[in-house]
N, C-alpha and C. Protein backbone atom coordinates (compact mmCIF):
# COMPACT_ATOMS: atom_id res chain seq x y z
N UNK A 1 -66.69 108.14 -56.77
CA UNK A 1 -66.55 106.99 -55.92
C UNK A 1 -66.84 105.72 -56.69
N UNK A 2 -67.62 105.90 -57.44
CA UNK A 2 -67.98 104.48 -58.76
C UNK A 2 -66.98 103.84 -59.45
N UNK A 3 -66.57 104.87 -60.26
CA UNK A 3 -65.65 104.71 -60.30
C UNK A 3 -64.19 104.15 -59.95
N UNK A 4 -63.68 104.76 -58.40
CA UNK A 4 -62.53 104.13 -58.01
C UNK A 4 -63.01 102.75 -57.42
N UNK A 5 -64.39 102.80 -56.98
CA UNK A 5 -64.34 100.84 -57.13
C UNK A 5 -64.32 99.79 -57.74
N UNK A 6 -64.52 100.57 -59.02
CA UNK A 6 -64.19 99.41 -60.20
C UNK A 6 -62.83 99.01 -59.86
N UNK A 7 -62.73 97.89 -59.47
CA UNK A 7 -61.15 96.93 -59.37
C UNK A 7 -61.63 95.86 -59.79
N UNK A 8 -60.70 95.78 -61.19
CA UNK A 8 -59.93 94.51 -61.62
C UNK A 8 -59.18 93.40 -61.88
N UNK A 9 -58.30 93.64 -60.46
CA UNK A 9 -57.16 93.12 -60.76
C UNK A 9 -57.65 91.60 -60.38
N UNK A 10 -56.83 90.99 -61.32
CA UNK A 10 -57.13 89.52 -61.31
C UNK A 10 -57.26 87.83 -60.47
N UNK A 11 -56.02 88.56 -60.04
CA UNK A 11 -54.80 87.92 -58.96
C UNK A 11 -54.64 88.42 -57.48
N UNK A 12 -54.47 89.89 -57.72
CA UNK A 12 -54.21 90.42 -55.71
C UNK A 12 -55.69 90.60 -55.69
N UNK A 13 -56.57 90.68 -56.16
CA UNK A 13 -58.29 91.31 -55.96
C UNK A 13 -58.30 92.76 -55.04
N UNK A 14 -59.29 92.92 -54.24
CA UNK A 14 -59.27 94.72 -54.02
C UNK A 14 -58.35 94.80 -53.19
N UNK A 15 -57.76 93.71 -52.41
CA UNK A 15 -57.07 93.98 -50.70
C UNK A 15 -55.80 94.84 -51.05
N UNK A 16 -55.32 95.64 -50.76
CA UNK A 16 -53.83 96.21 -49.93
C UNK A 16 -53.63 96.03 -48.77
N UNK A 17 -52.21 95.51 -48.25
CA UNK A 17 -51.99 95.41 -47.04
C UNK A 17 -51.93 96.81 -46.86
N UNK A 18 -52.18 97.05 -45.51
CA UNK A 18 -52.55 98.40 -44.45
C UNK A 18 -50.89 99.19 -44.19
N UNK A 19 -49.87 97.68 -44.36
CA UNK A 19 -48.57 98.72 -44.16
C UNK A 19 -48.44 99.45 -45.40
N UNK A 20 -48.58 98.94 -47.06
CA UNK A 20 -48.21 99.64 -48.04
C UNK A 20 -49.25 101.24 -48.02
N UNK A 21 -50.20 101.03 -47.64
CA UNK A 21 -50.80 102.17 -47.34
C UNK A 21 -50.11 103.46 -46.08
N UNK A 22 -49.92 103.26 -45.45
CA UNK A 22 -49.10 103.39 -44.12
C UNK A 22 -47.91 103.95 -44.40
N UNK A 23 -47.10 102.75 -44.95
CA UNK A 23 -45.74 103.78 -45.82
C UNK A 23 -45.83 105.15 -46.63
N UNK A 24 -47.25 105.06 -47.41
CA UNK A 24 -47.08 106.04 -48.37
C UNK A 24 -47.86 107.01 -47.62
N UNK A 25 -48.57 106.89 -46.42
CA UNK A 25 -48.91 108.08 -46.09
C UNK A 25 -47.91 108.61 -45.22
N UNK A 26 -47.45 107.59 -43.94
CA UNK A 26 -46.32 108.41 -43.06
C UNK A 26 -44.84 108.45 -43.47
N UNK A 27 -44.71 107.76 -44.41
CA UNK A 27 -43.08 107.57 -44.95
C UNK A 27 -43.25 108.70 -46.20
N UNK A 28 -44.07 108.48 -46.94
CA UNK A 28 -43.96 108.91 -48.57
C UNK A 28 -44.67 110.28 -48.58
N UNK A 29 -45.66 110.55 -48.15
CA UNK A 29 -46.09 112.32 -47.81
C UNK A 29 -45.60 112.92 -46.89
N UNK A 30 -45.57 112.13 -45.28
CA UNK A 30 -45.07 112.60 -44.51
C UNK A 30 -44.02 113.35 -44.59
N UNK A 31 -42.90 112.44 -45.51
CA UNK A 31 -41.77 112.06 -45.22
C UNK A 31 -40.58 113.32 -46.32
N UNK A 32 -41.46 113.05 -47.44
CA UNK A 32 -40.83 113.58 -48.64
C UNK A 32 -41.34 115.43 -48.81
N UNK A 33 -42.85 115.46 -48.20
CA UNK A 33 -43.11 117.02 -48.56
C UNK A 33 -42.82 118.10 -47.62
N UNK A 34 -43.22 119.64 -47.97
CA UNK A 34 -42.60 120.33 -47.35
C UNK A 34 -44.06 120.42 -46.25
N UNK A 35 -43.63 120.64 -44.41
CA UNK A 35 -44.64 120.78 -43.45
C UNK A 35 -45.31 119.50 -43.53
N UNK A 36 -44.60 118.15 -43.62
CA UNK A 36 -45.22 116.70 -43.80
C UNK A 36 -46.56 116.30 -44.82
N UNK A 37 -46.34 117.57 -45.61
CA UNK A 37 -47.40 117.00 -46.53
C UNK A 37 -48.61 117.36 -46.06
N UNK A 38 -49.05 118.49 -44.87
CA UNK A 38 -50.32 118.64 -44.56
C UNK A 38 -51.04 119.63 -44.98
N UNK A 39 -50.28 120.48 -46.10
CA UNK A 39 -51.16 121.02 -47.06
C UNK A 39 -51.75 120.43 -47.97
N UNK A 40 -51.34 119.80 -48.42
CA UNK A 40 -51.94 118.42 -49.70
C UNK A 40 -52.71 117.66 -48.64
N UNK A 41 -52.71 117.22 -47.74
CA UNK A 41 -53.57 116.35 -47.11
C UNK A 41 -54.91 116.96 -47.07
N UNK A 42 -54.71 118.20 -46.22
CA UNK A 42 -55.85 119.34 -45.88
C UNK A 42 -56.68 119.08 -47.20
N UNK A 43 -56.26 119.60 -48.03
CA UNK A 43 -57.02 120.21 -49.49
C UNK A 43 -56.87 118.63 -50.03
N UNK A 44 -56.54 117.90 -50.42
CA UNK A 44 -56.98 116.31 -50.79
C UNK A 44 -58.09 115.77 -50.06
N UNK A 45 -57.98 115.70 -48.59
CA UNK A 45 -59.12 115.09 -47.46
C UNK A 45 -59.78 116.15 -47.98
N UNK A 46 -60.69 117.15 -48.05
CA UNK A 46 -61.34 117.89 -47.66
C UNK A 46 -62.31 118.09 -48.96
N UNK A 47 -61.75 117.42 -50.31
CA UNK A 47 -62.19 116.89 -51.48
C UNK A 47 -62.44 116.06 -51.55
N UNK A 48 -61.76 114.76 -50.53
CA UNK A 48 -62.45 113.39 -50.87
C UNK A 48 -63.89 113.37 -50.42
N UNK A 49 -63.54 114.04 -49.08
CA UNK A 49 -65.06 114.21 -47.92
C UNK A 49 -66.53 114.80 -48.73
N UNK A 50 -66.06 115.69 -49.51
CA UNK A 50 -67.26 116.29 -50.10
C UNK A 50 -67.85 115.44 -51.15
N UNK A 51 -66.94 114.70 -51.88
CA UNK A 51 -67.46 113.65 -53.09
C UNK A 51 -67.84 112.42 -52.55
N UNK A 52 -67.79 111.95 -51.33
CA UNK A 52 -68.24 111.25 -51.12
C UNK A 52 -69.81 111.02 -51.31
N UNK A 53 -70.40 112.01 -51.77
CA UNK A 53 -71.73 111.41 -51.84
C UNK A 53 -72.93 111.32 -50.61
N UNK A 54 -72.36 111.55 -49.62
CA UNK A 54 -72.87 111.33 -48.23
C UNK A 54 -74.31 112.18 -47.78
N UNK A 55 -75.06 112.10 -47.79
CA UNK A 55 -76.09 112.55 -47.18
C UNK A 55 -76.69 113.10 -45.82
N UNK A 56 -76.23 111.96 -45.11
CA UNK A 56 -76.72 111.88 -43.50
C UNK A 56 -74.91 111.52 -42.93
N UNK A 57 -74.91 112.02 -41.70
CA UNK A 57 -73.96 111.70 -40.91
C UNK A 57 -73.98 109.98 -41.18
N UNK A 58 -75.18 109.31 -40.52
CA UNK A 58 -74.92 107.81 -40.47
C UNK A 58 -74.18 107.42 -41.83
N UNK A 59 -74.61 107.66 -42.97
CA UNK A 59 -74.24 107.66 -44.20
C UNK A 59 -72.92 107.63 -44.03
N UNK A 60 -72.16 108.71 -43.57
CA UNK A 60 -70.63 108.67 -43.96
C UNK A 60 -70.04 107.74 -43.19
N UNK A 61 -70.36 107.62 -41.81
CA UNK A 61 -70.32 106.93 -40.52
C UNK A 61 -69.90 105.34 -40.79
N UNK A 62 -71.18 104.80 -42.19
CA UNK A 62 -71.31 103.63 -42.24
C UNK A 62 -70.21 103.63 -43.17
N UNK A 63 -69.98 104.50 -44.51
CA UNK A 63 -69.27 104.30 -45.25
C UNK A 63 -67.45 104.36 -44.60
N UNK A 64 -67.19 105.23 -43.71
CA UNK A 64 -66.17 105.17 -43.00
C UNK A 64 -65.74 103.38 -42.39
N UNK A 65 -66.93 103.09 -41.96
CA UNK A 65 -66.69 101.53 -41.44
C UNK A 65 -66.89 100.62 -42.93
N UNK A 66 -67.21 100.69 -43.87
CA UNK A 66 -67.22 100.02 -45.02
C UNK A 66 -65.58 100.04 -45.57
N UNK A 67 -65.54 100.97 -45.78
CA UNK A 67 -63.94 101.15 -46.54
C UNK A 67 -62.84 101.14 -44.81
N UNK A 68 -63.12 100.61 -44.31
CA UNK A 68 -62.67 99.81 -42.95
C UNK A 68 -61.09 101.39 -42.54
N UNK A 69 -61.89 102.31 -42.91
CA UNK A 69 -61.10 103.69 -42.48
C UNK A 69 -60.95 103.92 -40.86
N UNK A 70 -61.70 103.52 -40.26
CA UNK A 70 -61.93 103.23 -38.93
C UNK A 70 -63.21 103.10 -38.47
N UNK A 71 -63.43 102.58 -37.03
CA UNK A 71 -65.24 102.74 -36.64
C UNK A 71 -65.35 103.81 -35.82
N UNK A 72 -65.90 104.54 -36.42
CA UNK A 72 -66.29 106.40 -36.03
C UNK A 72 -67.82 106.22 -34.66
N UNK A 73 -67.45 107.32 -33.74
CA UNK A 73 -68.21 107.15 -32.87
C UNK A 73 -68.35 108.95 -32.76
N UNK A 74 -69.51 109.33 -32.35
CA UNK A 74 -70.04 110.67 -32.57
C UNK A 74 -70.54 110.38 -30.90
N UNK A 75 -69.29 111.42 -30.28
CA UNK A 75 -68.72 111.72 -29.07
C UNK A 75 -69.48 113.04 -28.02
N UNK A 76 -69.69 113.75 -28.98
CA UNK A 76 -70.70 115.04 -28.92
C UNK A 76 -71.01 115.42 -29.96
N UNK A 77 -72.28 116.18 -29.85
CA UNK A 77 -72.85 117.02 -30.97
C UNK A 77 -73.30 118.13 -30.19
N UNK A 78 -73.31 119.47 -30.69
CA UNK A 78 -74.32 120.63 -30.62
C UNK A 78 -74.54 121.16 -31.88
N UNK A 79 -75.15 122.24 -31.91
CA UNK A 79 -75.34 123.03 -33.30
C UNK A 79 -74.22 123.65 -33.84
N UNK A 80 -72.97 123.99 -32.85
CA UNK A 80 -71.68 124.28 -33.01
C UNK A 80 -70.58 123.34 -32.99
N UNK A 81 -70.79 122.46 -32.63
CA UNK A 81 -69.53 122.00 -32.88
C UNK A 81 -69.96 119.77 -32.57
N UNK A 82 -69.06 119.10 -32.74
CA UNK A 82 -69.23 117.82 -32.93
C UNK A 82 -67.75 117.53 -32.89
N UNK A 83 -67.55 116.36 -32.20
CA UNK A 83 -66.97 115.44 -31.85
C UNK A 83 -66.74 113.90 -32.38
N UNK A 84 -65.94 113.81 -32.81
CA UNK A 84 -65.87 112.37 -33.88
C UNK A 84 -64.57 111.67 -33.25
N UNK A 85 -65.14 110.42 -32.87
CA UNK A 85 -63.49 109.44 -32.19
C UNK A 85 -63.69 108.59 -33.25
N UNK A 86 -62.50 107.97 -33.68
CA UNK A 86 -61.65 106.85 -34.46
C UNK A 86 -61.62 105.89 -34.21
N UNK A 87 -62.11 104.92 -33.81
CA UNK A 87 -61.62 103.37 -32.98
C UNK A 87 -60.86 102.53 -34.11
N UNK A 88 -60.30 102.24 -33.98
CA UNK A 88 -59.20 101.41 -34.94
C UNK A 88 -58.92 101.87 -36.11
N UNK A 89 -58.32 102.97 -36.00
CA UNK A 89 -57.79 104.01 -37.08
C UNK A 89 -57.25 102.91 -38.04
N UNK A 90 -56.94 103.17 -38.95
CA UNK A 90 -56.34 102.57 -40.22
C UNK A 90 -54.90 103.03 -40.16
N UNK A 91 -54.86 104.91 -40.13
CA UNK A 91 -53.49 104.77 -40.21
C UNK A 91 -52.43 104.71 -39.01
N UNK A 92 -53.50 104.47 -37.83
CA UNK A 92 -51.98 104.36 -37.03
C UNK A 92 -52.56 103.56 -35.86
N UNK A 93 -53.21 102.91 -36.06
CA UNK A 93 -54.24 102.00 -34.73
C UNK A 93 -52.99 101.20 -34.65
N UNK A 94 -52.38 100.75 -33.16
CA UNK A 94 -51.12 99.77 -32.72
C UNK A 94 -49.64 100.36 -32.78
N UNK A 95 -49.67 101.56 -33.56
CA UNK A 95 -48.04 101.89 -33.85
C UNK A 95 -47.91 102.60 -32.70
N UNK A 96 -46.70 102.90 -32.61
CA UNK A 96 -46.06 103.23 -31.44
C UNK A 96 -46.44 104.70 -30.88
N UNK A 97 -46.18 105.25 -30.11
CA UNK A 97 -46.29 106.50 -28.89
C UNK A 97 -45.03 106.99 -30.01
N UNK A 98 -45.18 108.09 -30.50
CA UNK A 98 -44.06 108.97 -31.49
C UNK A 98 -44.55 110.24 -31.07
N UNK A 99 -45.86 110.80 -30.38
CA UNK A 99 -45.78 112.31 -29.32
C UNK A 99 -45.91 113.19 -30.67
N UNK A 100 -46.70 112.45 -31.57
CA UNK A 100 -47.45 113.47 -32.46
C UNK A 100 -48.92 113.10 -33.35
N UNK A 101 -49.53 113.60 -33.90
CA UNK A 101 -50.61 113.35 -34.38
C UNK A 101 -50.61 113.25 -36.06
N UNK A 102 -50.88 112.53 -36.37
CA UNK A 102 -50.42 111.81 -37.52
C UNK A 102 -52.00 111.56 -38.43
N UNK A 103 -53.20 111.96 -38.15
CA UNK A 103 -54.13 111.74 -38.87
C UNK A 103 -54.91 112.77 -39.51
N UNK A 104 -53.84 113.94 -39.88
CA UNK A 104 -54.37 114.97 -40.71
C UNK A 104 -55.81 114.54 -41.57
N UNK A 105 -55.13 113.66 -42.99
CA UNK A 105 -56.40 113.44 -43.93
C UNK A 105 -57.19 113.07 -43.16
N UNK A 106 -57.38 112.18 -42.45
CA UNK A 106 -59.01 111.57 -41.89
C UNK A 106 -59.60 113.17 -41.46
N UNK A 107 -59.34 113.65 -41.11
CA UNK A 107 -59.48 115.20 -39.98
C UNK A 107 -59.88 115.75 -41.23
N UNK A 108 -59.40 115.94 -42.50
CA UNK A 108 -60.00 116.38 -43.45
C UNK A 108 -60.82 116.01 -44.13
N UNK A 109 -60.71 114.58 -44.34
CA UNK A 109 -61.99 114.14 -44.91
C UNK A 109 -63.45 114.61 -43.85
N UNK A 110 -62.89 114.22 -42.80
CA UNK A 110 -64.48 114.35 -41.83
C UNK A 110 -65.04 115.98 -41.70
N UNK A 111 -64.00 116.82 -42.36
CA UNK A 111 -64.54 118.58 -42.44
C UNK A 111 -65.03 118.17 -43.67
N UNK A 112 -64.62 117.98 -45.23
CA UNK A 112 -65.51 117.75 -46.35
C UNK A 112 -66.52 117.04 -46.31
N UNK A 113 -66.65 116.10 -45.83
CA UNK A 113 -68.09 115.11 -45.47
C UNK A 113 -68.81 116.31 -44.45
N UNK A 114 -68.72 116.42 -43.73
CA UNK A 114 -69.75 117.50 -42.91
C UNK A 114 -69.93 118.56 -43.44
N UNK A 115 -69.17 119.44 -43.68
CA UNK A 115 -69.41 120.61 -44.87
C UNK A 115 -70.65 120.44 -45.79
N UNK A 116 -70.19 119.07 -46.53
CA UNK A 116 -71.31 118.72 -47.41
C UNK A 116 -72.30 118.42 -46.95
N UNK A 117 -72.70 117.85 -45.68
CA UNK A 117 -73.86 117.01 -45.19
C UNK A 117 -74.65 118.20 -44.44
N UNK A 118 -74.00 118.82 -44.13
CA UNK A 118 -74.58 120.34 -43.24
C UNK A 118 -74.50 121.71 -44.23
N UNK A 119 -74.20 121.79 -45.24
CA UNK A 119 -74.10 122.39 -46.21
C UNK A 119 -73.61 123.83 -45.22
N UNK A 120 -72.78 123.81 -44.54
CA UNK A 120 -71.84 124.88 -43.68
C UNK A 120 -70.72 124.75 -43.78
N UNK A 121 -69.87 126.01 -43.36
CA UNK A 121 -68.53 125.75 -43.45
C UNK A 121 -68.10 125.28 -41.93
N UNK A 122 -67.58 124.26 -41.94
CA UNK A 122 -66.33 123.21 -41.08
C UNK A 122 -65.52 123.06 -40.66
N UNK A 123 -64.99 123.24 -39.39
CA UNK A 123 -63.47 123.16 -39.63
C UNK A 123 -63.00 121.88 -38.77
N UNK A 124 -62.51 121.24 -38.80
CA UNK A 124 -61.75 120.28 -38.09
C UNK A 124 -60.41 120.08 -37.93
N UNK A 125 -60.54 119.39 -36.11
CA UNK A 125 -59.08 119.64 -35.55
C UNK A 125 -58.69 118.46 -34.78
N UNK A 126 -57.41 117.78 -35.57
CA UNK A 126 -57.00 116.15 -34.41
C UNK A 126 -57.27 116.80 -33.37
N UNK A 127 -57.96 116.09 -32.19
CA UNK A 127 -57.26 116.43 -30.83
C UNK A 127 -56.85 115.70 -30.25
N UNK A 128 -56.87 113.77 -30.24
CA UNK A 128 -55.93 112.90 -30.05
C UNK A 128 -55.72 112.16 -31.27
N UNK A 129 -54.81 111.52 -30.73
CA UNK A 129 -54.47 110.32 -31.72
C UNK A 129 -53.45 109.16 -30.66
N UNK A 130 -53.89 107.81 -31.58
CA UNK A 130 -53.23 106.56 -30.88
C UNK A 130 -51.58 107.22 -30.81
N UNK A 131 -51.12 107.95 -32.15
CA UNK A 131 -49.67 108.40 -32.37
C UNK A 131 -48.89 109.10 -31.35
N UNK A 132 -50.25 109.61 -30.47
CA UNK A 132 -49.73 110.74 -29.23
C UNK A 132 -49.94 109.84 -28.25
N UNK A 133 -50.40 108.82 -28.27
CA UNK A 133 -50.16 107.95 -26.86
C UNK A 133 -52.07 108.42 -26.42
N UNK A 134 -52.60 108.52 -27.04
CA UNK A 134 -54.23 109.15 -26.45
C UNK A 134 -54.75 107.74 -26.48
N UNK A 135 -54.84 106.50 -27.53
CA UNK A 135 -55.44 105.60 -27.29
C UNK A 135 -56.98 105.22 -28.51
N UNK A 136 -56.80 106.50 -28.86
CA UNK A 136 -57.76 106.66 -29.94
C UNK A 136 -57.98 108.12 -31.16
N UNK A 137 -58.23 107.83 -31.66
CA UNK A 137 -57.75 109.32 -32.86
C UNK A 137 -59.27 110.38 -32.53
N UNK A 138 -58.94 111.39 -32.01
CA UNK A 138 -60.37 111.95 -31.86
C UNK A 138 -60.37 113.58 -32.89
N UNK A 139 -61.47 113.85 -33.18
CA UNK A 139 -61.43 115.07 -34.12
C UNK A 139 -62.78 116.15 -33.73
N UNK A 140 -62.30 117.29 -33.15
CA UNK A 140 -63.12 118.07 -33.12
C UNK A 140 -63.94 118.93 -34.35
N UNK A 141 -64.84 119.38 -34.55
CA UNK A 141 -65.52 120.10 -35.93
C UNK A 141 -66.28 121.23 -35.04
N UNK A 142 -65.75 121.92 -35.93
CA UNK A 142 -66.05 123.70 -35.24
C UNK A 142 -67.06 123.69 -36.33
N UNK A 143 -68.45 124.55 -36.55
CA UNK A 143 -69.44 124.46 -37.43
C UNK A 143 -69.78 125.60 -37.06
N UNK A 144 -69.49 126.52 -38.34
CA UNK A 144 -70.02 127.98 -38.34
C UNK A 144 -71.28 128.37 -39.07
């Protein structure tokens, strides 16, 4: 993570607009791989989540709202399972009702971040998204 924050660039500084991001996840993985790219997502998210470094839930929580990924709200918890909503998703907060769920990686990142933080195995599952017309991206975590 040290690493990828070293940015240099001189002129644009750290910002990307949110559509060039956007394109390359729902146009350019979506779009181009085989099953929309949600094998590479799965196993990419699920590596970023664990390197994150994260310690404590709040930890990832805050870092999720730092790198402005969305503002995460912890919906339920038990010893089995947890509940994580999205409020202003990054990748699809405002786009249209398309009657599918479109936030695989986040869903993966938030199984590698918990995995790691609970040192258990994880599983996580969209169960809404703004994309399905739900209003907010929500992700269940099964914890075995």
């Amino acid at each position: 993570m040290a690493d990828i924050a070293k940015i240099k660039r001189k002129k644009l500084s750290g910002q990307v607009p949110l559509e060039v991001f956007r394109l390359l996840r729902l146009v350019g993985i979506r779009g181009a791989l085989p099953m929309g790219g949600r094998s590479i997502t799965a196993v990419v998210g699920r590596e970023m989540g664990k390197s994150l470094g994260c310690s404590t839930l709040e930890d990832f929580f805050k870092l999720l709202l730092d790198l402005k990924i969305g503002i995460p709200e912890l919906a339920e918890k038990s010893e089995k399972k947890m509940v994580v909503r999205l409020h202003d998703c990054m990748v699809c907060d405002g786009m249209e009702d398309v009657g599918e769920m479109v936030c695989d990686l986040e869903g993966a990142i938030i199984e590698g971040a918990l995995a790691a933080i609970l040192n258990r195995p994880v599983s996580v599952k969209e169960t809404k998204c703004n994309c399905n017309g739900d209003g907010v991206c929500e992700f269940t975590a099964t914890i075995r």
